[in-house]
N, C-alpha and C. Protein backbone atom coordinates (compact mmCIF):
# COMPACT_ATOMS: atom_id res chain seq x y z
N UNK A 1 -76.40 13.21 2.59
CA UNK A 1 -77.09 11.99 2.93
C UNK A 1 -78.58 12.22 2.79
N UNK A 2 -79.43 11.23 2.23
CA UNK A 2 -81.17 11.30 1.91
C UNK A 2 -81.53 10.11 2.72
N UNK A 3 -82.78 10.33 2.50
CA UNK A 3 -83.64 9.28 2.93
C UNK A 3 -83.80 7.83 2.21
N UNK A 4 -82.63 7.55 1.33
CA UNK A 4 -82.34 6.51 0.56
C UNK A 4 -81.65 5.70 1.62
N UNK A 5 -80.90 6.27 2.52
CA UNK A 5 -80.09 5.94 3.14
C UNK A 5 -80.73 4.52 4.31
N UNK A 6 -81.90 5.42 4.37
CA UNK A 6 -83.19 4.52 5.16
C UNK A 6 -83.35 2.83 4.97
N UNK A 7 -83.36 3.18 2.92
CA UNK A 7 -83.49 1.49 2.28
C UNK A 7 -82.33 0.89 2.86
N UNK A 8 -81.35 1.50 2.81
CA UNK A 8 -80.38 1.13 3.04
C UNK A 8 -79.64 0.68 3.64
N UNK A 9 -79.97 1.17 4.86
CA UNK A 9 -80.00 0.51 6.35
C UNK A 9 -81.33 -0.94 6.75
N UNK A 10 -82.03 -0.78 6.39
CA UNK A 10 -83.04 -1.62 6.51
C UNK A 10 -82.66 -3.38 5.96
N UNK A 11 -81.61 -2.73 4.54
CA UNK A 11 -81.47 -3.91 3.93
C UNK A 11 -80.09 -4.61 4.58
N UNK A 12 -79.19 -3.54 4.78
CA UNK A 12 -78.00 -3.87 6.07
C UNK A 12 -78.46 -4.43 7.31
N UNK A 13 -79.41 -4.01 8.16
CA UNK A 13 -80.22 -4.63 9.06
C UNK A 13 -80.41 -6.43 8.55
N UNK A 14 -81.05 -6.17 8.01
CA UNK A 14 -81.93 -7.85 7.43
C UNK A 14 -80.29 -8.48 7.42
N UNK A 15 -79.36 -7.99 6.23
CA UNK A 15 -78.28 -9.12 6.04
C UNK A 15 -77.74 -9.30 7.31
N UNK A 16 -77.21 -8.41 8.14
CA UNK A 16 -76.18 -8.86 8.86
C UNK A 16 -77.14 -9.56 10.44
N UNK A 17 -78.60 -9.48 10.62
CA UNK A 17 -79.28 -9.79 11.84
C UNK A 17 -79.04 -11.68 12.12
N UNK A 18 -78.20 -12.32 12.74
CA UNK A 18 -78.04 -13.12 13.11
C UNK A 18 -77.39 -13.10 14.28
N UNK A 19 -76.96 -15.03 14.54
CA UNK A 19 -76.63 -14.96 15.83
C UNK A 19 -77.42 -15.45 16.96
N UNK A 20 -76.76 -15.49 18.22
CA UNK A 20 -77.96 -15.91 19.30
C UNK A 20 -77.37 -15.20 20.72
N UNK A 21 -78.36 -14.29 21.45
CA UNK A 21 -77.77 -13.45 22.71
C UNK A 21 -76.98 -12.32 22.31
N UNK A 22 -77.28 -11.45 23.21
CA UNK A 22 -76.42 -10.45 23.50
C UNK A 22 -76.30 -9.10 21.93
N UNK A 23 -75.29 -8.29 21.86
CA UNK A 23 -76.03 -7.16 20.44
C UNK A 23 -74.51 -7.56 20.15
N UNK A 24 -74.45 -7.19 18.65
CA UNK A 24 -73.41 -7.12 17.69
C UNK A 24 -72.97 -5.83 17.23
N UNK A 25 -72.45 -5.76 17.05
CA UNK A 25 -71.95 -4.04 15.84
C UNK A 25 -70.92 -4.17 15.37
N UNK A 26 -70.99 -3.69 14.08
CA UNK A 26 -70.20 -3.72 12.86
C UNK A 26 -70.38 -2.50 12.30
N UNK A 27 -68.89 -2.20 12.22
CA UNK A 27 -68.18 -0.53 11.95
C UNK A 27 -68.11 -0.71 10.23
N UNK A 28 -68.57 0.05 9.25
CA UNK A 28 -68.23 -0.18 7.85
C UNK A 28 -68.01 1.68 7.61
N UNK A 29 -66.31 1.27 6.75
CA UNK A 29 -66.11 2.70 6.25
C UNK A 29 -66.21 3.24 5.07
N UNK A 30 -66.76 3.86 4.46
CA UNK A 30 -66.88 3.78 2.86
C UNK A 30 -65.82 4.88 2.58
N UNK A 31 -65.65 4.57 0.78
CA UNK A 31 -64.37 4.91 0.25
C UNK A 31 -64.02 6.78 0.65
N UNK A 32 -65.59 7.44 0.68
CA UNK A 32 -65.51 8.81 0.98
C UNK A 32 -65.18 9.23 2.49
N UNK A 33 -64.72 8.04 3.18
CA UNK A 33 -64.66 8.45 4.75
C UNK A 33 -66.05 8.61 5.72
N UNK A 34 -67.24 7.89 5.01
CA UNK A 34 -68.34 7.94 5.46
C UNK A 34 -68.48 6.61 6.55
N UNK A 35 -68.67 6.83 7.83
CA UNK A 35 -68.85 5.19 8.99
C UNK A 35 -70.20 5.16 8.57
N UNK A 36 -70.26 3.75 8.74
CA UNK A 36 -71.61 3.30 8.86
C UNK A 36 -71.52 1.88 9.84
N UNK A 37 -72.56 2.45 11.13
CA UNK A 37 -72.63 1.45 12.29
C UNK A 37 -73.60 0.39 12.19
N UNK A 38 -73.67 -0.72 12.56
CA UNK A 38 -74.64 -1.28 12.49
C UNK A 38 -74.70 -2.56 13.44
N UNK A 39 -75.56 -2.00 14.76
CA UNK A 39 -75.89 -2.63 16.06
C UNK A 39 -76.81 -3.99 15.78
N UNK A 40 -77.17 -5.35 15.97
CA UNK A 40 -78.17 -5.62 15.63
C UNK A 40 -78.28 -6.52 16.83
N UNK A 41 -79.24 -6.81 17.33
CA UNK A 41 -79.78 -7.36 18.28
C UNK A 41 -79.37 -9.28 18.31
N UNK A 42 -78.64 -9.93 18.43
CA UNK A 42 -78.40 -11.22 18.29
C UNK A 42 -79.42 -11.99 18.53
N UNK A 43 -79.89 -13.05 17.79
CA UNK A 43 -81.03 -14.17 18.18
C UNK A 43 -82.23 -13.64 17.53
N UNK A 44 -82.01 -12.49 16.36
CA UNK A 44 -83.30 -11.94 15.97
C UNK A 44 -83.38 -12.13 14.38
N UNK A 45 -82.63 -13.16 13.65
CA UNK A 45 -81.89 -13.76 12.68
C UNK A 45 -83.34 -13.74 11.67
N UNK A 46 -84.49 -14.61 12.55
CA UNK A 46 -85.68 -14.92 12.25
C UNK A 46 -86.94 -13.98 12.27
N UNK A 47 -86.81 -12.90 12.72
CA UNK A 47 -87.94 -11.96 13.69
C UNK A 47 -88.21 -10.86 12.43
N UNK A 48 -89.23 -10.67 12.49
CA UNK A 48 -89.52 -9.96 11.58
C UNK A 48 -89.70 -8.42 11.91
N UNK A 49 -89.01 -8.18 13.31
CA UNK A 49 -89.42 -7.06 14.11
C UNK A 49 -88.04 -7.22 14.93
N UNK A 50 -86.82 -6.73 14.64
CA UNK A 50 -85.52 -7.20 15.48
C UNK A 50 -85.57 -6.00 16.44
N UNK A 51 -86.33 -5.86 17.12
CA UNK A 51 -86.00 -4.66 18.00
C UNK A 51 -84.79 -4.15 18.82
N UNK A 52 -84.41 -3.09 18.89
CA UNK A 52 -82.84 -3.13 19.63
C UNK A 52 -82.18 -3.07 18.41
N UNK A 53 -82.39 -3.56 17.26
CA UNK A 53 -81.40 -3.39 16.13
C UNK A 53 -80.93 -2.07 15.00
N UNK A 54 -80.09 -1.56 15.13
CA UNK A 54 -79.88 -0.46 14.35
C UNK A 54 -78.83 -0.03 13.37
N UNK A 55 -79.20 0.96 13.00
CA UNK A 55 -77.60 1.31 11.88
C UNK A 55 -77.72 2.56 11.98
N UNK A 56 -76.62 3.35 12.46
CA UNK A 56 -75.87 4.94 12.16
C UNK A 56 -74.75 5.00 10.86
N UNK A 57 -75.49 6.18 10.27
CA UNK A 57 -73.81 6.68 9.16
C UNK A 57 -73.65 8.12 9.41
N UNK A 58 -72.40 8.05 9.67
CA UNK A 58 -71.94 9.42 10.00
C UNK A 58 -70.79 10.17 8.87
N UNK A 59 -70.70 10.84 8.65
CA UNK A 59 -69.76 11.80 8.08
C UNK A 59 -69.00 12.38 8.88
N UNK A 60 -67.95 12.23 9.43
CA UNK A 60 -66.86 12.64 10.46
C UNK A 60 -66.53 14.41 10.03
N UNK A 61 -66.49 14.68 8.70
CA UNK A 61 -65.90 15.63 8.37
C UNK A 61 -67.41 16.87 8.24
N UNK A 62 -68.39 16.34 8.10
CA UNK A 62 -69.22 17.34 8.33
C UNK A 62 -70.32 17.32 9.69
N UNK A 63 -69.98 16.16 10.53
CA UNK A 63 -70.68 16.08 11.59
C UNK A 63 -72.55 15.17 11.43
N UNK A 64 -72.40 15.06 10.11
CA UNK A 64 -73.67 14.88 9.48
C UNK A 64 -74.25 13.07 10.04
N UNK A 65 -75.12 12.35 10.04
CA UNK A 65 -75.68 11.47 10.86
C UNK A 65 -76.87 11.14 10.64
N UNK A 66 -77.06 9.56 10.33
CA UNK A 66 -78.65 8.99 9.76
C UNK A 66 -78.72 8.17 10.43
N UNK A 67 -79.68 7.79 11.37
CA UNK A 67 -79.72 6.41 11.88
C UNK A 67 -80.96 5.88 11.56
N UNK A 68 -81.39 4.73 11.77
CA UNK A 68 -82.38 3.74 12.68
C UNK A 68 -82.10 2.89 13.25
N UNK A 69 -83.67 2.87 14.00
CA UNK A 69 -84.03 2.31 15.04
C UNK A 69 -84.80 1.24 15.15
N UNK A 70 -85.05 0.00 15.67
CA UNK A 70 -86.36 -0.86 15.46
C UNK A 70 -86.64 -0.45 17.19
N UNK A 71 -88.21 0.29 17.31
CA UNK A 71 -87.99 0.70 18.84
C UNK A 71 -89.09 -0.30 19.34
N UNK A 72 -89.90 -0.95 18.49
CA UNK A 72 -91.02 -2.04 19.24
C UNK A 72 -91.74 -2.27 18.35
N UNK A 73 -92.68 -2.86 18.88
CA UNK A 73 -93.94 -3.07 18.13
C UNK A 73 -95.53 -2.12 18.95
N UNK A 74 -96.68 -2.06 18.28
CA UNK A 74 -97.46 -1.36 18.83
C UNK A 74 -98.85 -2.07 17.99
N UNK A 75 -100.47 -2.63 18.76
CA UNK A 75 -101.09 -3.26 18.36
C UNK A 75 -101.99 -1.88 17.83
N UNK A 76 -102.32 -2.01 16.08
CA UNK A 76 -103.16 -0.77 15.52
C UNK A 76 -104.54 -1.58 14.89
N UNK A 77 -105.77 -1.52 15.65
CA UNK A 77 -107.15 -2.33 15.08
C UNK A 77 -106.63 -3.60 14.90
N UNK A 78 -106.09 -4.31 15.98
CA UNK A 78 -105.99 -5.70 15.97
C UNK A 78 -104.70 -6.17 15.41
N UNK A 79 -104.13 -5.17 14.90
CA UNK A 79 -102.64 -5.83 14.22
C UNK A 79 -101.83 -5.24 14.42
N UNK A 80 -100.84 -6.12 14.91
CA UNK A 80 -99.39 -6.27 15.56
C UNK A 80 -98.62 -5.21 14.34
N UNK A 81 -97.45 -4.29 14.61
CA UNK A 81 -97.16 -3.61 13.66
C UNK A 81 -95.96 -2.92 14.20
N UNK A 82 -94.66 -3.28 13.52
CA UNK A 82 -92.96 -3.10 13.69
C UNK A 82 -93.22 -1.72 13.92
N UNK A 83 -92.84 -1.25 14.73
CA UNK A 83 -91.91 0.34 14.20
C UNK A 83 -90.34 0.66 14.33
N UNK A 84 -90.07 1.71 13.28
CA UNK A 84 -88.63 1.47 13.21
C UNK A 84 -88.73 3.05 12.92
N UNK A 85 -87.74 4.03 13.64
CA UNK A 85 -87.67 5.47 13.38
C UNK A 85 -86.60 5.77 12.66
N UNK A 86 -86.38 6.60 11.73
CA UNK A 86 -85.27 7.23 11.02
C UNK A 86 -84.94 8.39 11.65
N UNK A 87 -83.79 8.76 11.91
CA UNK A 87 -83.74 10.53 12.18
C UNK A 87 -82.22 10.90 11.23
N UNK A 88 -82.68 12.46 10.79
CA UNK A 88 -81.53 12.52 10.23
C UNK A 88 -81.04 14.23 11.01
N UNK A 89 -79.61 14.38 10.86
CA UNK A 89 -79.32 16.14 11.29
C UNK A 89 -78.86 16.55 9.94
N UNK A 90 -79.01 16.49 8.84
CA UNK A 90 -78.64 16.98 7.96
C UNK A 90 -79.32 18.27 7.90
N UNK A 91 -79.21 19.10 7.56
CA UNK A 91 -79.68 20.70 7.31
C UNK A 91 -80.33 20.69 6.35
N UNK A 92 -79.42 20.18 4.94
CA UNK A 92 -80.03 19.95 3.80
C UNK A 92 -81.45 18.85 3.48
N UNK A 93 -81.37 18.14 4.15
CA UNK A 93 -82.24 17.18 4.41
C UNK A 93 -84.11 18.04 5.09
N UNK A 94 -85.13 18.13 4.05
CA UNK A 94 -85.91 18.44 4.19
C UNK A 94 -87.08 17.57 5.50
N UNK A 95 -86.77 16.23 5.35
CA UNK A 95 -86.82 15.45 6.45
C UNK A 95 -86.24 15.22 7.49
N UNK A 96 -86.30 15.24 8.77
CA UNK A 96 -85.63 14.80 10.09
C UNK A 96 -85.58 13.75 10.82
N UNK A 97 -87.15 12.90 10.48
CA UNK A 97 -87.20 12.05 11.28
C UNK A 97 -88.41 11.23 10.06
N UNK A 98 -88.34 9.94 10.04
CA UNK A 98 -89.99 9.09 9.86
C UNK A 98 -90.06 8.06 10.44
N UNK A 99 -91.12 8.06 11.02
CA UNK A 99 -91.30 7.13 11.75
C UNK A 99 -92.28 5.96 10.76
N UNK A 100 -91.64 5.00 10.53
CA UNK A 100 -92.18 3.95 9.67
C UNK A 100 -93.06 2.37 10.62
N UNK A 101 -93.55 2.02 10.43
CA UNK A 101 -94.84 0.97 10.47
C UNK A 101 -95.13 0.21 10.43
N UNK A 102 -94.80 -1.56 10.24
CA UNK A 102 -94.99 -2.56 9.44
C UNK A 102 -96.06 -3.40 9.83
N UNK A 103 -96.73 -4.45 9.12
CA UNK A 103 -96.88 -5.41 9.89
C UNK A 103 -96.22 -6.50 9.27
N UNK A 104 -96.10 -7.59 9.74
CA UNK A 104 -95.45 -9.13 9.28
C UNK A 104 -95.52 -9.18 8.00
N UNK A 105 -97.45 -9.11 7.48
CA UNK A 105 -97.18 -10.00 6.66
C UNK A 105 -96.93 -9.10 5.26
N UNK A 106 -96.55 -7.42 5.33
CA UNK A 106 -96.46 -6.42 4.80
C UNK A 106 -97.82 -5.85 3.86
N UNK A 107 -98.92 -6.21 4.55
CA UNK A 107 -99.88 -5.87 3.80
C UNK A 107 -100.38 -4.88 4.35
N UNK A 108 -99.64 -4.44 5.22
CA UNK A 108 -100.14 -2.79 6.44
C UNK A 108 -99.20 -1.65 6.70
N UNK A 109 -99.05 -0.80 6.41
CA UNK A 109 -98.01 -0.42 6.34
C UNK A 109 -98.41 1.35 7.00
N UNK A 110 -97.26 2.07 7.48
CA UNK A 110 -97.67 3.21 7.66
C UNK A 110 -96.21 4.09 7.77
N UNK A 111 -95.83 5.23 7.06
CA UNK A 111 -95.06 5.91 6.96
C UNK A 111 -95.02 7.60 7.20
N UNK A 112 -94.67 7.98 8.66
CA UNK A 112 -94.91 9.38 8.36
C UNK A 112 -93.69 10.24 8.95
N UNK A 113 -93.36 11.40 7.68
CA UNK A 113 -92.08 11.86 7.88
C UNK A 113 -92.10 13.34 8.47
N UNK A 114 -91.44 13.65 9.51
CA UNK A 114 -91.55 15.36 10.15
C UNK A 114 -90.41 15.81 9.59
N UNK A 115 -90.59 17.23 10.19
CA UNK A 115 -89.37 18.05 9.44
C UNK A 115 -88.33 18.70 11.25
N UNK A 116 -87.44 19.04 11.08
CA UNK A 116 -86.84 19.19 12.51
C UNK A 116 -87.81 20.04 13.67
N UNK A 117 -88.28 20.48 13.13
CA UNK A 117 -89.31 21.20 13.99
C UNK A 117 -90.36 20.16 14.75
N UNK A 118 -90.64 19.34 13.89
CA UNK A 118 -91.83 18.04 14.41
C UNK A 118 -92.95 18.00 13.88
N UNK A 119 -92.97 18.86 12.60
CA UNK A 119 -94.31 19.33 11.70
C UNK A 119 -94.22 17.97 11.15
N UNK A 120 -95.63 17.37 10.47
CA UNK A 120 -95.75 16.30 9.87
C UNK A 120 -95.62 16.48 8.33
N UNK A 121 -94.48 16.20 7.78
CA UNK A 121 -94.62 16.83 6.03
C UNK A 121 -95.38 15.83 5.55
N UNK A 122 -95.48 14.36 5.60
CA UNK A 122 -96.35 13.50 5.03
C UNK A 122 -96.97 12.47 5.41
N UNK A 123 -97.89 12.00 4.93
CA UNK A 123 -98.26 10.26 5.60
C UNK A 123 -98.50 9.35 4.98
N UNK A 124 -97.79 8.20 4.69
CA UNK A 124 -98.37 7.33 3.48
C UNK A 124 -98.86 6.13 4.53
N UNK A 125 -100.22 5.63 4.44
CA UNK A 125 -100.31 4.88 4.99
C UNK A 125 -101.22 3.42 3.76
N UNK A 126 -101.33 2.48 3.76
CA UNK A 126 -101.76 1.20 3.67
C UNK A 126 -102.54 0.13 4.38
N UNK A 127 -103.45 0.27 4.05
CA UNK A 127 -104.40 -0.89 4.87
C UNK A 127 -105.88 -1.11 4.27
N UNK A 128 -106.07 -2.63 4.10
CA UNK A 128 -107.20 -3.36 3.77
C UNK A 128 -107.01 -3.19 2.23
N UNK A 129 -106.22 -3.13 1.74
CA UNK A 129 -106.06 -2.86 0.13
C UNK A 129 -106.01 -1.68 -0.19
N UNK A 130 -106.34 -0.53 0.39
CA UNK A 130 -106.54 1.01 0.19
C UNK A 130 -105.16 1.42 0.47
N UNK A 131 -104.35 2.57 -0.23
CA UNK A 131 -103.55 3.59 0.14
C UNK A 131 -103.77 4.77 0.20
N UNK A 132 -103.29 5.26 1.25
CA UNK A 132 -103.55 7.08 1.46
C UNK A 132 -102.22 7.81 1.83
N UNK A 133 -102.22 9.26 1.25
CA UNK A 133 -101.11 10.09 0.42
C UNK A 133 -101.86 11.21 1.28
N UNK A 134 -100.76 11.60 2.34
CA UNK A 134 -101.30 13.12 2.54
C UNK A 134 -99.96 14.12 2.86
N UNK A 135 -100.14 14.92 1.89
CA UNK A 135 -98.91 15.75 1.77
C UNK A 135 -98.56 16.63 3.10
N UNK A 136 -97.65 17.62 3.28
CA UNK A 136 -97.84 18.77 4.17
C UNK A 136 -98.67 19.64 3.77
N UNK A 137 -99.43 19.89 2.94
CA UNK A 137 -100.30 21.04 2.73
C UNK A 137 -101.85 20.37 2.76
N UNK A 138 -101.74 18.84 3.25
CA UNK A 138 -102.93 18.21 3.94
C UNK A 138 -103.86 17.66 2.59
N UNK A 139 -103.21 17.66 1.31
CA UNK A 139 -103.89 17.05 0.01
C UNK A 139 -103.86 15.55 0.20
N UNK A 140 -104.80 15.13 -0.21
CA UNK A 140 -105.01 13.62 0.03
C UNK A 140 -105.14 12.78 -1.31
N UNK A 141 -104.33 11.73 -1.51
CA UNK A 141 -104.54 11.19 -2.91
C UNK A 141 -104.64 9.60 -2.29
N UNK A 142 -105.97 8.90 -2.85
CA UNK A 142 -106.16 7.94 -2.05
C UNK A 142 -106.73 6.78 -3.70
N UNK A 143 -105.58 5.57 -3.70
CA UNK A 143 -106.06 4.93 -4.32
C UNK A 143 -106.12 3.07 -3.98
N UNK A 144 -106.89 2.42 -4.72
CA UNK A 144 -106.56 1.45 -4.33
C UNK A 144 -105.72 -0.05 -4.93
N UNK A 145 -105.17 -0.70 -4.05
CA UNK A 145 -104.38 -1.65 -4.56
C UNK A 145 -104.73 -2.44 -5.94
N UNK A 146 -103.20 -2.55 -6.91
CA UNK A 146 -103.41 -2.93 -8.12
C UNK A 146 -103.88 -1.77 -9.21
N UNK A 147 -103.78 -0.44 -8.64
CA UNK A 147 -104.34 0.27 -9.70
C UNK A 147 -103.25 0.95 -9.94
């Protein structure tokens, strides 16, 4: 399991977030015996920030496990901004956790991924038209929007 898995959930999130009150979950098994859970918060159909809403996939046969989370929102220089955490236990998986960023109107964005230890391997962040790229070895590649 990768960090593809992330899009993936995100876009499972969005389809199945409807409803009104109370949480939902929906068990999906794929053809390899892989679950994939997916909790979503009811009445958040519209919200661009469904907090409480999530998706786990597990691998029964290797113990293996990806989730997210939508855990709140948090105000960064005046703007309101989703966060939603990934964690993974894969071994193979050079990533463990990213904690991702949004704002509404997706013109803000912030992405940064640790490794199981809690080291920061990267940071992509977005804002005011500018993007910034900083690896684990702290290289910075900074360009700006449209280029």
């Amino acid at each position: 399991m990768t960090l593809k898995w992330l899009i993936v959930g995100i876009l499972l999130i969005s389809i199945v977030a409807s409803g009104c009150g109370g949480k939902d979950t929906q068990t999906i098994e794929t053809e390899d015996g892989q679950k994939i859970d997916i909790t979503t918060e009811q009445g958040k159909k519209d919200s661009w920030c469904p907090v409480g809403s999530s998706w786990k996939m597990s691998n029964p046969a290797s113990g293996e496990e990806v989730s997210l989370v939508y855990t709140g929102t948090k105000e960064i220089d005046g703007v309101k901004m989703c966060i939603a955490e990934y964690k993974s236990n894969n071994p193979e998986d050079k990533v463990a956790k990213v904690e991702y960023m949004f704002s509404e109107d997706n013109e803000r964005f912030s992405w940064i991924s640790y490794d199981a230890n809690g080291k920061v391997l990267s940071k992509w962040e977005t804002k005011d038209g500018k993007t910034t790229f900083i690896d684990e070895s702290g290289q910075i590649m900074e360009f700006e929007s449209g280029q």
